[in-house]
C-alpha atoms as a PDB file:
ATOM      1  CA  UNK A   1       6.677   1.451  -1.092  1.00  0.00           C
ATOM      2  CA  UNK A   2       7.735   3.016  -4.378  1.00  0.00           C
ATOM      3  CA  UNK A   3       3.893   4.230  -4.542  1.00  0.00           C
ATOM      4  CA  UNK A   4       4.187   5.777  -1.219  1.00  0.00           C
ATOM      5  CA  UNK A   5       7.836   7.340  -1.054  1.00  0.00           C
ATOM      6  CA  UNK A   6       7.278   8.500  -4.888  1.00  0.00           C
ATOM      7  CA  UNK A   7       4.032  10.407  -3.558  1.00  0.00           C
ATOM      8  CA  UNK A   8       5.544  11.717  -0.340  1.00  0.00           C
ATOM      9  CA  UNK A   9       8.330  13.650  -2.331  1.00  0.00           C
ATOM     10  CA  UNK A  10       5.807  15.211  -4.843  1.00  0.00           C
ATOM     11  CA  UNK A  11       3.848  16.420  -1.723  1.00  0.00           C
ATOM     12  CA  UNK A  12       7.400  17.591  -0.124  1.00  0.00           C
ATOM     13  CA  UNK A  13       8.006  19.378  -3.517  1.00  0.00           C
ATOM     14  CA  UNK A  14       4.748  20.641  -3.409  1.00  0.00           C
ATOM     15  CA  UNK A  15       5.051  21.902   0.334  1.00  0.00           C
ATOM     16  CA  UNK A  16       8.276  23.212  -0.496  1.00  0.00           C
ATOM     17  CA  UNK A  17       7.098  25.078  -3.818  1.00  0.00           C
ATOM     18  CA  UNK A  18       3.961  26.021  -3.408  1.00  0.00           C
ATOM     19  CA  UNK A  19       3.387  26.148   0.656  1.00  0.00           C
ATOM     20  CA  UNK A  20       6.677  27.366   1.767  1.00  0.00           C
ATOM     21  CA  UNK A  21       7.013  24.761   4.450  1.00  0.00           C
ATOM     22  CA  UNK A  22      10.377  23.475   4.985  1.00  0.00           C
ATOM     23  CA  UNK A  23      12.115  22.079   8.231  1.00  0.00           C
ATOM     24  CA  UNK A  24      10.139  20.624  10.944  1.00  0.00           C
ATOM     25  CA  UNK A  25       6.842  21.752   9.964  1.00  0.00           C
ATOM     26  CA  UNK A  26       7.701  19.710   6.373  1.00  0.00           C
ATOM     27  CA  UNK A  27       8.397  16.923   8.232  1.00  0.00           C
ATOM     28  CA  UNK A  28       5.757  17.051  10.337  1.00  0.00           C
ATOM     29  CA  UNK A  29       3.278  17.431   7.543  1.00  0.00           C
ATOM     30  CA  UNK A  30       5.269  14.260   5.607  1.00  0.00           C
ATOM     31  CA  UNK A  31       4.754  11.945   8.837  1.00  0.00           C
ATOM     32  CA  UNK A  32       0.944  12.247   8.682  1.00  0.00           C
ATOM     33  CA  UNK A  33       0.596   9.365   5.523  1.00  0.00           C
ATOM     34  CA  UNK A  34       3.131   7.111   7.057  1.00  0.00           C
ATOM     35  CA  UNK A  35       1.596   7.599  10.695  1.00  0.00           C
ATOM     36  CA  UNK A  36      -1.741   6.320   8.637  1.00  0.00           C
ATOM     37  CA  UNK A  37       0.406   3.518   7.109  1.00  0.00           C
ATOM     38  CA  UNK A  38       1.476   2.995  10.765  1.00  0.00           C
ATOM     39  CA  UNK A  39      -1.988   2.670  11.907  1.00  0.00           C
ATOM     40  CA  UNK A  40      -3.352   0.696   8.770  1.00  0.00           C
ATOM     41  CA  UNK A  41      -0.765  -1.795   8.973  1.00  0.00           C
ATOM     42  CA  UNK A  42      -1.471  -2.811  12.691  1.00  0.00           C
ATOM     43  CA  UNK A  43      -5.432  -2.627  12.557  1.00  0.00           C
ATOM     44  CA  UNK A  44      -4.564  -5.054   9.447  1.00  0.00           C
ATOM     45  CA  UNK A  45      -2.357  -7.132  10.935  1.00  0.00           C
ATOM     46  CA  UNK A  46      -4.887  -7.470  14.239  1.00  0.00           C
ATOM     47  CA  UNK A  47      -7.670  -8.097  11.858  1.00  0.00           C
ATOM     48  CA  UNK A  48      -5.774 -10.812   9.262  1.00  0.00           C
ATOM     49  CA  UNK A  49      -5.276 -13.975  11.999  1.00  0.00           C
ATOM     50  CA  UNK A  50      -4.668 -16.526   9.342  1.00  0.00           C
ATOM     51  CA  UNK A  51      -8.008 -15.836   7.182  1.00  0.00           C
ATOM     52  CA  UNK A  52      -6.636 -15.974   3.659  1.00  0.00           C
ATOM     53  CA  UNK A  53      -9.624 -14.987   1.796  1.00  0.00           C
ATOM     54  CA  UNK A  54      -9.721 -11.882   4.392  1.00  0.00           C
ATOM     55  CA  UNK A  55      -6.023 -10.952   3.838  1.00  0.00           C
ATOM     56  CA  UNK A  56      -7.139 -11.313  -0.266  1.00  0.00           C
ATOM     57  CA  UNK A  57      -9.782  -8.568  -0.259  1.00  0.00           C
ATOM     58  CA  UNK A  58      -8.088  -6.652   2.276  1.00  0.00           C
ATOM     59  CA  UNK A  59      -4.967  -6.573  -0.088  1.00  0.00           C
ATOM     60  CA  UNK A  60      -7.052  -5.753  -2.920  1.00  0.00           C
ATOM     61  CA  UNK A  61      -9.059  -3.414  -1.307  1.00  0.00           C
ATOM     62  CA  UNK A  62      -6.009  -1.256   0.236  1.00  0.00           C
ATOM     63  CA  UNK A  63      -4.564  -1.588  -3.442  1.00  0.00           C
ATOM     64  CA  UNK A  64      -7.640   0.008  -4.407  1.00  0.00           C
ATOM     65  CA  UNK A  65      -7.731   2.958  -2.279  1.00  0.00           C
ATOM     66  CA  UNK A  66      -4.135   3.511  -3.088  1.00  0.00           C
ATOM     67  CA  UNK A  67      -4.895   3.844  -6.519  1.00  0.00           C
ATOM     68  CA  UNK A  68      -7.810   6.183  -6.330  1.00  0.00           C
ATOM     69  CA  UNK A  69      -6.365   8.371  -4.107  1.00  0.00           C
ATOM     70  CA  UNK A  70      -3.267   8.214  -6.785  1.00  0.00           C
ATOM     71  CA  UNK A  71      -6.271   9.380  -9.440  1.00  0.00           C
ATOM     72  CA  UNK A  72      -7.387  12.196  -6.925  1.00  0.00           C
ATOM     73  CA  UNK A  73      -4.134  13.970  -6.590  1.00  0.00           C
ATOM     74  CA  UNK A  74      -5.063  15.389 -10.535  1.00  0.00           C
ATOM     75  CA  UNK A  75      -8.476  16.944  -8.377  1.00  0.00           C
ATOM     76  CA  UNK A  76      -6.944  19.913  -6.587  1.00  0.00           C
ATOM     77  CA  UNK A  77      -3.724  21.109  -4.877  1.00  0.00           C
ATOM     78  CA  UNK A  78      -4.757  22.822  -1.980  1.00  0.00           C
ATOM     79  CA  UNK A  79      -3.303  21.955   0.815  1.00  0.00           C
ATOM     80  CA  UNK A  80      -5.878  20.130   3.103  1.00  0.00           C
ATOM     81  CA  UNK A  81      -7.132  18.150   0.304  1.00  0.00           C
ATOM     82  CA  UNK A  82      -3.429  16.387  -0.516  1.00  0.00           C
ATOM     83  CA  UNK A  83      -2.843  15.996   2.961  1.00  0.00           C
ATOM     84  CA  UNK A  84      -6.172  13.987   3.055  1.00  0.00           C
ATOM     85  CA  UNK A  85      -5.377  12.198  -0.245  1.00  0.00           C
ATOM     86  CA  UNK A  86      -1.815  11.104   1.035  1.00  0.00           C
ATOM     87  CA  UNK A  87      -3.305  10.212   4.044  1.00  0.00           C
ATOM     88  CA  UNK A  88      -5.663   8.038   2.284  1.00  0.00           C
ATOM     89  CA  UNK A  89      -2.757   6.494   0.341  1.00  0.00           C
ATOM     90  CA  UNK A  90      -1.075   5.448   3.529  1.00  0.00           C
ATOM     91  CA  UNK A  91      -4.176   4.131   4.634  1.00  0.00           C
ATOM     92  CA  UNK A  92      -4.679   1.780   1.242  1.00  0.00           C
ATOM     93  CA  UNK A  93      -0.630   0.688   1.384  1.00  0.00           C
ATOM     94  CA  UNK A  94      -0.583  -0.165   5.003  1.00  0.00           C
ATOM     95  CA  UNK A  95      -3.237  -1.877   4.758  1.00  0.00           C
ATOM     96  CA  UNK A  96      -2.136  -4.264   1.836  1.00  0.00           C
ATOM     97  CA  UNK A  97       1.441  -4.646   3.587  1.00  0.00           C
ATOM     98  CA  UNK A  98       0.949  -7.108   6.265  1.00  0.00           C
ATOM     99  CA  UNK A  99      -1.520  -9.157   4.598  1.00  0.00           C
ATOM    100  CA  UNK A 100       1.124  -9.553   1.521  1.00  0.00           C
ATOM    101  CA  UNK A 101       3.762 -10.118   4.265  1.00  0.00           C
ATOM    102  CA  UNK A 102       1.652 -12.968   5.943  1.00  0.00           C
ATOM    103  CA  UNK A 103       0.700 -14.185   2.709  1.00  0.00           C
ATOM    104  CA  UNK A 104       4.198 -14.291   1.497  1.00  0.00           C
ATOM    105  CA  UNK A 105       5.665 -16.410   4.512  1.00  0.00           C
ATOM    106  CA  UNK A 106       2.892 -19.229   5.116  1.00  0.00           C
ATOM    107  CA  UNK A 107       3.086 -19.871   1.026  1.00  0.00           C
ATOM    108  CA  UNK A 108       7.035 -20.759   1.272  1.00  0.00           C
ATOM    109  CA  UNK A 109       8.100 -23.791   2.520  1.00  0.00           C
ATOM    110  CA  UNK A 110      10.184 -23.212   5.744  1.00  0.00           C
ATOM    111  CA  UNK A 111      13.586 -24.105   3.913  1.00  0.00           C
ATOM    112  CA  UNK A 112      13.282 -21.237   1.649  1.00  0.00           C
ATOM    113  CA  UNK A 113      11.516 -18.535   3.559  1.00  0.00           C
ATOM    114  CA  UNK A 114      14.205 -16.805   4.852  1.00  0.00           C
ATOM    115  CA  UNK A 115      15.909 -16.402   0.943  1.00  0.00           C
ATOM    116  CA  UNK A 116      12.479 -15.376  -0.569  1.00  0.00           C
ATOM    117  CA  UNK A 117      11.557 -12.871   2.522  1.00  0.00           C
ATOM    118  CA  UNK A 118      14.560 -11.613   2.326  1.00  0.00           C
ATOM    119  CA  UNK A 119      14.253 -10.916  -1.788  1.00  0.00           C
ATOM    120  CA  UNK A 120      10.644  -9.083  -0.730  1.00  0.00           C
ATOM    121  CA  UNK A 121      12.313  -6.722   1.907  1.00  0.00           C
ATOM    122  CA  UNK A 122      14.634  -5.985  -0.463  1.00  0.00           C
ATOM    123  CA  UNK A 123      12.204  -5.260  -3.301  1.00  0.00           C
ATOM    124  CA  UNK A 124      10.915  -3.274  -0.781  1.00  0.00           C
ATOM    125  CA  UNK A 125      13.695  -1.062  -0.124  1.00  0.00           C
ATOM    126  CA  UNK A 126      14.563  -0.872  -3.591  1.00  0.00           C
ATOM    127  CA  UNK A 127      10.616   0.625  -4.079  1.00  0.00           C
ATOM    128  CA  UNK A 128      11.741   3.386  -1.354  1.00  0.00           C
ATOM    129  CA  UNK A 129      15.055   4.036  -3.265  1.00  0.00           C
ATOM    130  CA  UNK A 130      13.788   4.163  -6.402  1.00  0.00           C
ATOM    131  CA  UNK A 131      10.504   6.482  -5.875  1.00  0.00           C
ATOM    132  CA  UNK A 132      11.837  10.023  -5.607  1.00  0.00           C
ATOM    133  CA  UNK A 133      14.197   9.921  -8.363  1.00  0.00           C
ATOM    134  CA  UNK A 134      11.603   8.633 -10.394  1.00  0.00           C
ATOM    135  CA  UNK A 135       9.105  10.477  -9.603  1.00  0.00           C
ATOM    136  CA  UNK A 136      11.594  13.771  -9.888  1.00  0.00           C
ATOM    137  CA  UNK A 137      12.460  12.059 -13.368  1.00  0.00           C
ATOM    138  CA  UNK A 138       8.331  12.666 -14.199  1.00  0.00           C
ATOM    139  CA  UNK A 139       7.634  15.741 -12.406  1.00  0.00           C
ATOM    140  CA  UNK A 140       9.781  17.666 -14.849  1.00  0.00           C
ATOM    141  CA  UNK A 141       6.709  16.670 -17.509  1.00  0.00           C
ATOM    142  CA  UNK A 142       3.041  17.140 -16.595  1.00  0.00           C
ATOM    143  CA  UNK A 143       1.659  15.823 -13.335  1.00  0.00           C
ATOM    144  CA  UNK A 144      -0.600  13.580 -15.299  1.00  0.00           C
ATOM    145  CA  UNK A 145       2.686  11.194 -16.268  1.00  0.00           C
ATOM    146  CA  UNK A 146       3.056  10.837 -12.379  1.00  0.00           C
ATOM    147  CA  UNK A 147      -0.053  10.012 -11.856  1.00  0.00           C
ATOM    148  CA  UNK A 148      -0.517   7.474 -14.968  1.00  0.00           C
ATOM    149  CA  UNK A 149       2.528   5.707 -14.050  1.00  0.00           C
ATOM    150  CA  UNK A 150       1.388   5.601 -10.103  1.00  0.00           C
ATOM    151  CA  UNK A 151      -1.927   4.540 -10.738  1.00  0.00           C
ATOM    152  CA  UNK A 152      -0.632   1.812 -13.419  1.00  0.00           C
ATOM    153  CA  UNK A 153       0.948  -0.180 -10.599  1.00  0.00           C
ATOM    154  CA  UNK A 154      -1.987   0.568  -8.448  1.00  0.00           C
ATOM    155  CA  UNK A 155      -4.168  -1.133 -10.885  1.00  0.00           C
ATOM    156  CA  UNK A 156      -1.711  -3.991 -11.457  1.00  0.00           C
ATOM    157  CA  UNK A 157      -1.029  -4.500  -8.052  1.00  0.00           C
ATOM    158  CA  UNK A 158      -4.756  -4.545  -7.373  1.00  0.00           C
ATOM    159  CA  UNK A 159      -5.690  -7.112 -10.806  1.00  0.00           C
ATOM    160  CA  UNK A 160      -2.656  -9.424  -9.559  1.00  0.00           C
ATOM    161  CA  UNK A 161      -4.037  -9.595  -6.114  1.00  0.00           C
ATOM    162  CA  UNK A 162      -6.926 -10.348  -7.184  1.00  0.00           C
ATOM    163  CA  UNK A 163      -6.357 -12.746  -9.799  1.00  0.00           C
ATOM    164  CA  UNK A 164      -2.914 -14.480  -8.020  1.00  0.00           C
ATOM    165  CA  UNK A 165      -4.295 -14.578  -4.487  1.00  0.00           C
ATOM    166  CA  UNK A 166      -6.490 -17.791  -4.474  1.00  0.00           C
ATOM    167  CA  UNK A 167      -7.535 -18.782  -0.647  1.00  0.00           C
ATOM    168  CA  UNK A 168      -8.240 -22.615  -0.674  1.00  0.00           C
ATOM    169  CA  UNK A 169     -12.191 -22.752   0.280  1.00  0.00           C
ATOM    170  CA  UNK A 170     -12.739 -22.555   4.401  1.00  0.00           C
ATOM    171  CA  UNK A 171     -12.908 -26.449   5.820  1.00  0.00           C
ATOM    172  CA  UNK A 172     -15.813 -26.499   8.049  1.00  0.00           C
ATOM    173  CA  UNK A 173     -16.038 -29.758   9.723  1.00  0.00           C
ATOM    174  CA  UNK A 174     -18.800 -32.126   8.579  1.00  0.00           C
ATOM    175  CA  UNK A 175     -22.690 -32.374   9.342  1.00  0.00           C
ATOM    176  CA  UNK A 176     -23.085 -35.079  11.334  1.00  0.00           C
ATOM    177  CA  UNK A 177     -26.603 -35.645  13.002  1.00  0.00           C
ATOM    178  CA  UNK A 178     -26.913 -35.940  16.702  1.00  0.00           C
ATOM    179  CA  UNK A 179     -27.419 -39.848  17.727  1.00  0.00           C
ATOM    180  CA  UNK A 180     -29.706 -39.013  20.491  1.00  0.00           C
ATOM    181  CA  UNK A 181     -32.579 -37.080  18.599  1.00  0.00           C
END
């Protein structure tokens, strides 16, 4: 969410700045990456069921695309292409979301779920809270800073996924042959 909310106010900056959008229209143009985080998040969450390895690479994966289309924003400004990019973004993050969310509350025992789910929607918020300002804090460099910092946690997020994430092995009931052959 700090990923996100950090990249949605450098694209309302560069609306603002370089586009002359403001109002509505801004907002309009703002809603497309979370409508695609929207979207992500429930195809995810349809697709998940309780298939840890799936919500793994799907976590990874979304991680992934975040952070590439972190590295992309250095491509080009024009306006199509960052709305595509931030789209993209939203895409990666809300896909990650539930599967971290599902992950997070069938790994805690029920006696403590409600404490450490709590802590993670927090975190959460915090990430939202925190984005802007820092991102305002790096914008007043180069662009580059943004985008090393972004894609730092992209890559982290996507290593840690990877490496903490570790689905017990499917148990397929055993081969047993048929009496009556």
């Amino acid at each position: 969410m700090f990923i996100l909310f950090g990249l949605l106010f450098y694209l309302s900056s560069i609306l603002e700045d370089k586009y002359h959008y403001d109002g509505v229209k801004k907002g309009f143009l703002l809603a497309i990456p979370l409508a695609a985080l929207c979207i992500a998040s429930f195809i995810a969450g349809k697709m998940i069921k309780d298939n840890l390895t799936r919500m793994k690479w799907i976590t990874f994966c979304g991680t992934v695309l975040t952070g590439i289309s972190i590295g992309a924003t250095m491509l080009s400004e024009k306006f199509i292409y960052l709305i595509l990019v931030f789209l993209i973004c939203g895409i990666g993050i809300g896909a990650a979301l539930p599967c971290l969310d599902s992950i997070l509350t069938q790994s805690i025992e029920k006696e403590m779920r409600g404490t450490i789910t709590s802590i993670f929607s927090s975190m959460r918020f915090l990430g939202v809270a925190a984005g802007p300002p820092v991102i305002a804090l790096l914008m007043k460099g180069k662009i580059f800073d943004m985008v090393i910092v972004l894609g730092t946690l992209s890559v982290v997020g996507a290593w840690l996924s990877f490496k903490a994430i570790k689905p017990e092995k499917e148990k397929q009931a055993p081969k047993v042959k048929p009496v009556l052959e």
